[in-house]
Protein backbone atom coordinates (compact mmCIF):
# COMPACT_ATOMS: atom_id res chain seq x y z
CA UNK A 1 -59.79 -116.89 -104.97
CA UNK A 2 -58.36 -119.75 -102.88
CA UNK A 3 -56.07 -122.16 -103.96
CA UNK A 4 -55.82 -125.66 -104.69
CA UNK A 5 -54.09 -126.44 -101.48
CA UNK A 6 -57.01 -124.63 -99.51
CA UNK A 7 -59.73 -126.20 -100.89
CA UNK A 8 -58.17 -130.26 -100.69
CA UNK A 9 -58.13 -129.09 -97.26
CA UNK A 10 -61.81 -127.87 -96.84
CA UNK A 11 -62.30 -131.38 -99.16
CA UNK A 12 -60.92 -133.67 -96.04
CA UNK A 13 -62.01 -131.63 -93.33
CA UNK A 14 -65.77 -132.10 -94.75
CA UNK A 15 -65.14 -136.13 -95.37
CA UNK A 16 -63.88 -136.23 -91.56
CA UNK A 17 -67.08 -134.78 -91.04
CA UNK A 18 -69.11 -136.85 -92.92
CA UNK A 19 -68.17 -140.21 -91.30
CA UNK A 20 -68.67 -138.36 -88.07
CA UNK A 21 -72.49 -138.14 -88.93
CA UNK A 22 -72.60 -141.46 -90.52
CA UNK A 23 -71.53 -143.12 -87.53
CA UNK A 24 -73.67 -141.39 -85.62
CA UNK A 25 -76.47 -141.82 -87.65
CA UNK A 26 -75.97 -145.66 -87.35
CA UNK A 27 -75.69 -145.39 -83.70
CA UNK A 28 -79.25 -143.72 -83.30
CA UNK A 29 -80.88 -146.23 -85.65
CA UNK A 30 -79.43 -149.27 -83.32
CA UNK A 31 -80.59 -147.37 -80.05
CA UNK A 32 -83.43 -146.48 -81.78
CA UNK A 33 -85.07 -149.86 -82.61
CA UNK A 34 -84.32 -150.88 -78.90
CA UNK A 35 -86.37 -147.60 -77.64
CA UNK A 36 -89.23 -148.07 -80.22
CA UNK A 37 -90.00 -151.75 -79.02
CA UNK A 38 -89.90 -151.00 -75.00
CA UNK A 39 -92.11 -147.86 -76.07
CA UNK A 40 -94.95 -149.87 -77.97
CA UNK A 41 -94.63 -152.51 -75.18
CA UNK A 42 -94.99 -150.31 -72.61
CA UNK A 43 -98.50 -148.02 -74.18
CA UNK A 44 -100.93 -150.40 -73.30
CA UNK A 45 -100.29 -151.16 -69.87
CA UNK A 46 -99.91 -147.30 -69.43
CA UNK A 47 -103.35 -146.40 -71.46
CA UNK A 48 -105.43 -149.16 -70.19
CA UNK A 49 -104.15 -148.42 -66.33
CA UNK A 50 -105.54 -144.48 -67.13
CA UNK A 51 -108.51 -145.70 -68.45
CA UNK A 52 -109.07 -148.20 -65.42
CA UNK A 53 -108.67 -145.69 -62.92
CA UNK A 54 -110.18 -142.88 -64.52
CA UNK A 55 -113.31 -145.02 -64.23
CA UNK A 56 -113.11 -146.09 -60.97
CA UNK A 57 -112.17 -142.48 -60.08
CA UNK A 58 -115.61 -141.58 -61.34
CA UNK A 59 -117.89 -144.21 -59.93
CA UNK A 60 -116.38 -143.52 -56.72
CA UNK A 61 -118.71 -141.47 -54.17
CA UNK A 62 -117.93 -138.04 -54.32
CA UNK A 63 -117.18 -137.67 -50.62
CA UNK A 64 -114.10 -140.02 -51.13
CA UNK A 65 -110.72 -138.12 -50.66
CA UNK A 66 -107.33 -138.76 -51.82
CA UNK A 67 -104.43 -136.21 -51.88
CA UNK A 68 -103.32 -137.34 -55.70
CA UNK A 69 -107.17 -137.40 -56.88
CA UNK A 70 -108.63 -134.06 -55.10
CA UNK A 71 -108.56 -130.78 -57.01
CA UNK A 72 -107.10 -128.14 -55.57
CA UNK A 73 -106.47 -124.10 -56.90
CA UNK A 74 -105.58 -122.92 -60.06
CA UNK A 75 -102.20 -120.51 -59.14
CA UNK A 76 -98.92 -122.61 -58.60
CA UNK A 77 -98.01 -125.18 -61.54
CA UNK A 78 -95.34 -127.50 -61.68
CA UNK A 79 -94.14 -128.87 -64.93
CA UNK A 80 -92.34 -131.99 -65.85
CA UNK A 81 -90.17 -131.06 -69.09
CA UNK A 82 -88.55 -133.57 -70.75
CA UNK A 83 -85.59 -132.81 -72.85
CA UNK A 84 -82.34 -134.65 -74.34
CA UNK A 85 -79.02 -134.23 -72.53
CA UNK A 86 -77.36 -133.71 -75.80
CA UNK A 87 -77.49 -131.80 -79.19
CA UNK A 88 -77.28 -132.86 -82.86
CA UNK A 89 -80.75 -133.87 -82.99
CA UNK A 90 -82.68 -131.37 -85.11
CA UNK A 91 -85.49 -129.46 -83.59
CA UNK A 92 -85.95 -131.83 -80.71
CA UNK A 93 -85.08 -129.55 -78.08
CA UNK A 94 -85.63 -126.14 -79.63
CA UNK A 95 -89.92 -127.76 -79.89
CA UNK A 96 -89.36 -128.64 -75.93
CA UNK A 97 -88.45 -125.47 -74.70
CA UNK A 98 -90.87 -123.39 -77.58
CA UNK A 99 -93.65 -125.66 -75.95
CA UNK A 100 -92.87 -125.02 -72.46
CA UNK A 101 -92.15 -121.10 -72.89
CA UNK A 102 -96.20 -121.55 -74.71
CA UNK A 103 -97.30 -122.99 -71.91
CA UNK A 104 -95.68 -120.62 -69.33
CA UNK A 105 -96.90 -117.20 -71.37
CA UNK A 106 -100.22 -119.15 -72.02
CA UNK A 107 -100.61 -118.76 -68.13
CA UNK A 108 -99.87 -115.61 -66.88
CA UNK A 109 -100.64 -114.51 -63.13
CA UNK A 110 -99.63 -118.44 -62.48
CA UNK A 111 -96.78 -119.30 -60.06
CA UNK A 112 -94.70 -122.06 -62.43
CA UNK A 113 -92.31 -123.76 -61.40
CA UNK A 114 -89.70 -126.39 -64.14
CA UNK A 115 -89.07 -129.50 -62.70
CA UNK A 116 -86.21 -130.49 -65.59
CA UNK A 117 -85.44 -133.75 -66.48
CA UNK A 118 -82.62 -133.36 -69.22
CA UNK A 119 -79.38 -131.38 -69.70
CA UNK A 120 -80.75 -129.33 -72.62
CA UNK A 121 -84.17 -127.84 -70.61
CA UNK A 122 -82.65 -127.05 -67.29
CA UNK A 123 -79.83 -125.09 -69.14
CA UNK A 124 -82.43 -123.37 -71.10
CA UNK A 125 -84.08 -121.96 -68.56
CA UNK A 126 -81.48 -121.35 -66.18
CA UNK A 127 -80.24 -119.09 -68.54
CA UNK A 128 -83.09 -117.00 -68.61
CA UNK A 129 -83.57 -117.09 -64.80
CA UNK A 130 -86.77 -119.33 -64.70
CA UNK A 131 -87.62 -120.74 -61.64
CA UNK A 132 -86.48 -124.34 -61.31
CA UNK A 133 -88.09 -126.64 -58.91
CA UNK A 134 -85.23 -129.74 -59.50
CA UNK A 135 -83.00 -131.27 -61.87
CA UNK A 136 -82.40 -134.79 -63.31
CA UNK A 137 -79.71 -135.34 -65.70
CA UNK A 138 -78.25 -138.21 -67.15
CA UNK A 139 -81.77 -140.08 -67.68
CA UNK A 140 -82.03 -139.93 -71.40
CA UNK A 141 -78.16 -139.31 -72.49
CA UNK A 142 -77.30 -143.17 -72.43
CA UNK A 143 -79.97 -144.45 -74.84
CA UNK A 144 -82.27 -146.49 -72.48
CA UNK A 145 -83.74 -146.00 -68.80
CA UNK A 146 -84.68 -148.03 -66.24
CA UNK A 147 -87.86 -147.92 -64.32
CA UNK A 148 -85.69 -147.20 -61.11
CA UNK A 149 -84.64 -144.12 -62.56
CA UNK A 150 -88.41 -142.94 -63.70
CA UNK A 151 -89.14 -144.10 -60.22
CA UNK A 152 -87.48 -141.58 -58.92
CA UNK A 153 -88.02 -138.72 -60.68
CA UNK A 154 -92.29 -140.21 -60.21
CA UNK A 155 -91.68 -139.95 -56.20
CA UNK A 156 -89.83 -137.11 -56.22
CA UNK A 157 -93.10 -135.31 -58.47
CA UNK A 158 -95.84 -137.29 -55.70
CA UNK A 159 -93.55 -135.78 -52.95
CA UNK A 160 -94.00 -132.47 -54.21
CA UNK A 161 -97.37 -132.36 -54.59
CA UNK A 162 -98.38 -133.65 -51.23
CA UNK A 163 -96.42 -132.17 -48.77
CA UNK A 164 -96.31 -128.73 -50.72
CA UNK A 165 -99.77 -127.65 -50.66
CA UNK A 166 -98.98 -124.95 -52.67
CA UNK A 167 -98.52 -126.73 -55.74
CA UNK A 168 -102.58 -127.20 -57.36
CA UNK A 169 -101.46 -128.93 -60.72
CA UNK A 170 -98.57 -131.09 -61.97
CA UNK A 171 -97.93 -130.92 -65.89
CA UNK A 172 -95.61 -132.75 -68.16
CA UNK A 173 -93.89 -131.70 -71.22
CA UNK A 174 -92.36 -134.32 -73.62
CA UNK A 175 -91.81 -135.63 -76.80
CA UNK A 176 -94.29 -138.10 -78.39
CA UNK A 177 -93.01 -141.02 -80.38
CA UNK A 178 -94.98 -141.31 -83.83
CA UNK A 179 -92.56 -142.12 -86.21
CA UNK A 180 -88.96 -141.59 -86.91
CA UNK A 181 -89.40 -138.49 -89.40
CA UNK A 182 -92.46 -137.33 -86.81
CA UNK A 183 -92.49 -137.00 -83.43
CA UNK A 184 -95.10 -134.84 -81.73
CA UNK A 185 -94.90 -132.77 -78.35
CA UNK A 186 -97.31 -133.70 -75.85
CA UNK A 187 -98.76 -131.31 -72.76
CA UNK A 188 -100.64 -133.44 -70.26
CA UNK A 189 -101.71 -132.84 -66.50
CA UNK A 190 -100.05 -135.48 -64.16
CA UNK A 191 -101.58 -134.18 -61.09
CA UNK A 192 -104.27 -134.28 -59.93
CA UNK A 193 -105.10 -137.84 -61.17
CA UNK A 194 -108.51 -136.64 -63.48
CA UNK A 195 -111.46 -138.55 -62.27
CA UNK A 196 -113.16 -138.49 -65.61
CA UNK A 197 -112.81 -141.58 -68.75
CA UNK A 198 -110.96 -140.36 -71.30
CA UNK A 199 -112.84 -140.41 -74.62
CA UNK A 200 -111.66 -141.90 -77.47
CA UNK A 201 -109.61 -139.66 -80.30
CA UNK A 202 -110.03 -142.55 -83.33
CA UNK A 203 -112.41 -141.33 -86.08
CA UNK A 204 -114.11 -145.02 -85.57
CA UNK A 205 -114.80 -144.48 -82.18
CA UNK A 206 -115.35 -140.87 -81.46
CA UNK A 207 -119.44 -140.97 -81.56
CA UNK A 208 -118.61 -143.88 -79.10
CA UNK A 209 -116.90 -142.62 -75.62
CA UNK A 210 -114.72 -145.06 -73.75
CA UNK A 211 -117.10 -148.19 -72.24
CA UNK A 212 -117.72 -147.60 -68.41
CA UNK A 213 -117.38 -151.08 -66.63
CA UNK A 214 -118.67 -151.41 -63.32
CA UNK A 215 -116.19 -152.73 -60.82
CA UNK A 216 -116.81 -154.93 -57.68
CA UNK A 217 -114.38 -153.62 -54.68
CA UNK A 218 -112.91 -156.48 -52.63
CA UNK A 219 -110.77 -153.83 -50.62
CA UNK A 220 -111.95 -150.50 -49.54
CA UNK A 221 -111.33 -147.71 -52.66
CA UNK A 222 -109.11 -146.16 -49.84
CA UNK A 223 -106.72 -148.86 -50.45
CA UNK A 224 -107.18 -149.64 -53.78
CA UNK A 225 -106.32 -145.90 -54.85
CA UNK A 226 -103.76 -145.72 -52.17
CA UNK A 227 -101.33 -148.12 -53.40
CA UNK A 228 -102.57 -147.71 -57.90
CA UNK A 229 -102.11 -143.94 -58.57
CA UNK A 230 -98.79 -143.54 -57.08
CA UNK A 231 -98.41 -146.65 -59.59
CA UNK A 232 -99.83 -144.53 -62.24
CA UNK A 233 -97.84 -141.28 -62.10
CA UNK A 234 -94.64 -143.79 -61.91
CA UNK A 235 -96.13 -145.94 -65.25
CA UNK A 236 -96.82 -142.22 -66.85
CA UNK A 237 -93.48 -140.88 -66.40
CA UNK A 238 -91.46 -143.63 -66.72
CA UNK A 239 -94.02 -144.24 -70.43
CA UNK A 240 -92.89 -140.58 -71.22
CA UNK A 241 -89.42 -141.33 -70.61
CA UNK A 242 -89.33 -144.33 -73.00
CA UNK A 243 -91.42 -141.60 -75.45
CA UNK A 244 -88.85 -139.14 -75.42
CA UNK A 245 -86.05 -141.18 -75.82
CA UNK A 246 -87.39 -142.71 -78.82
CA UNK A 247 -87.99 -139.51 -80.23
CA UNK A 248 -84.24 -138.48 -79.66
CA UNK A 249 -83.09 -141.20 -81.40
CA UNK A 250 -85.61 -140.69 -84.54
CA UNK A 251 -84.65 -136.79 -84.59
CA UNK A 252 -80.93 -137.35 -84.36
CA UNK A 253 -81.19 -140.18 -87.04
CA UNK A 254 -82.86 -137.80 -89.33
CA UNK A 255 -80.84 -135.02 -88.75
CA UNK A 256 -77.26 -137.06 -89.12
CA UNK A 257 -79.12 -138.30 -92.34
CA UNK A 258 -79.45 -134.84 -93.59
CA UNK A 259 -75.68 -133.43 -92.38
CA UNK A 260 -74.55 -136.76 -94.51
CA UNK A 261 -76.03 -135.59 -97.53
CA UNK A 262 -74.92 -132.04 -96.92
CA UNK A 263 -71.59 -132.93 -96.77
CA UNK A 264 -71.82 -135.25 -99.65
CA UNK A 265 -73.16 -131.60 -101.81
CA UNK A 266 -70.70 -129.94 -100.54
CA UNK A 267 -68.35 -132.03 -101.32
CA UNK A 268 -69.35 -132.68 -104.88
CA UNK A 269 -69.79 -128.61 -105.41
CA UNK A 270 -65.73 -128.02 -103.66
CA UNK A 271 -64.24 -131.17 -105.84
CA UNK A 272 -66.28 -129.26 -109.06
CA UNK A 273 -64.70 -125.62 -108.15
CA UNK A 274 -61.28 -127.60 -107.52
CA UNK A 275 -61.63 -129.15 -110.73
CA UNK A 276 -62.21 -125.62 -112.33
CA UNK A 277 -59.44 -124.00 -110.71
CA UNK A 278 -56.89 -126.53 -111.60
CA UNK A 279 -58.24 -126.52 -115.53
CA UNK A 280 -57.85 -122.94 -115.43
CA UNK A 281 -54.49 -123.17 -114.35
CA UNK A 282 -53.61 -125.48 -117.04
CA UNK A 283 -55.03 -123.31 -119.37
CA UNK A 284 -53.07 -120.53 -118.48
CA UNK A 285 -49.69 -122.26 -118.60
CA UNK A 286 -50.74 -123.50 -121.88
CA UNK A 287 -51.45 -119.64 -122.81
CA UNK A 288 -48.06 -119.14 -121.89
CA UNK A 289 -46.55 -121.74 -123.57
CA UNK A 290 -47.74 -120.84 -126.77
CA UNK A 291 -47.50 -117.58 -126.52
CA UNK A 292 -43.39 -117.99 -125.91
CA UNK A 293 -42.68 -120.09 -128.60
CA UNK A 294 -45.05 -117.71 -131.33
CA UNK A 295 -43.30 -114.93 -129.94
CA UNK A 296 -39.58 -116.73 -130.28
């Protein structure tokens, strides 16, 4: 049984704790409302540029070409997986990497290649000798990006994809903002740019698909699409960024939240057993006590 002096210790060593996770709970939930209002501000410019191009994509003659907007095979994939740089953040990471090992075993015969953008995925699959196309770290870990930084990682993906023919799709893997208790993992094709409207998903307008507008061209659709769907994949990824940082935040809020009231239990049920111990120590010097002065 451990003593007195044992469990104080485990007492003050699970307080230190505790205001380890409350501080960094209250760090998420600042970072966190900053990443939730540059993600809702930046979903309808990203939807509504998909939409807009998606239908001029498919009211342009068929005989058009464009590297970013022509199919190619189905054998070599490259996927975009975005993951935190850092831990302490629940199932974030561990949903990432389950997602993308899905998708990989979901494709067999297929040449894939991870493109990682995060600390956390490119050390998961290095580990288990996957084949990885780049790296990018230091996006997420500070709480906020810029649009440079998407930038980059958006040319390095449109760089890939046209000078390696090799590559037929480009897919990307991140967290979806919905809430901070829910965030959902998302599994979309960047590349090629699909040339088909998107339909609705709202139960009010699924018998309704999206409305095709017709569009009057004052420049030739060579360089309209020319300088908008480089545009887009930058506006997707750097939207996706925003997405998963938002979700980091929410996840490590929530799971700080719950390591709080662990620690709190825990150190309720050590204070209780302290408690016990020290009454029963009483008890038995009291025991003694009495039993020396009956026996005198």
């Amino acid at each position: 049984m451990p003593n007195l002096l044992d469990i104080r210790r485990r007492i003050k060593s699970v307080k230190n704790t505790q205001q380890i996770t409350k501080a960094m709970k209250m760090v998420s939930a600042a970072k966190l409302k900053r990443a939730q209002d540059r993600v809702v501000t930046a979903r309808p410019f990203a939807n509504k540029m998909s939409e807009v191009l998606a239908g001029l994509a498919d009211r342009t003659d068929e005989n058009f070409h464009h590297p970013l907007l022509d199919p190619r095979g189905d054998e070599r994939y490259l996927v975009v997986l975005i993951t935190a740089d850092k831990g302490l953040c629940g199932a974030f990471n561990t949903n990432l990497t389950k997602a993308a090992q899905t998708f990989i075993t979901s494709n067999p015969g297929k040449q894939i290649e991870i493109l990682a953008v995060g600390r956390k995925g490119r050390d998961f699959f290095r580990r288990r000798g996957a084949t990885l196309a780049g790296e990018y770290i230091g996006l997420t870990g500070k709480g906020r990006v810029d649009f440079s930084e998407a930038l980059e990682v958006a040319r390095d993906v449109i760089k890939r994809f046209t000078e390696d023919e090799g590559i037929d799709k480009v897919f990307l893997i991140y967290n979806e903002f919905k809430s901070v208790m829910q965030q959902r993992v998302a599994t979309e094709q960047l590349l090629p740019v699909a040339r088909k409207v998107p339909s609705v998903g709202d139960e009010a307008a699924s018998s309704e698909a999206v409305t095709l507008i017709d569009y009057i061209y004052e420049q030739p659709p060579a360089e309209i699409f020319a300088k908008l769907l480089p545009q887009q994949i930058e506006t997707q990824i750097f939207r996706a960024l925003l997405e998963s940082i938002a979700s980091e935040q929410g996840a490590r809020m929530t799971a700080m939240d719950s390591a709080s009231k662990n620690a709190r239990e825990l150190i309720d049920s050590l204070t209780l057993n302290m408690n016990r111990i020290r009454q029963a120590a009483i008890t038995n010097e009291i025991i003694e006590v009495v039993s020396g002065a009956a026996a005198l």
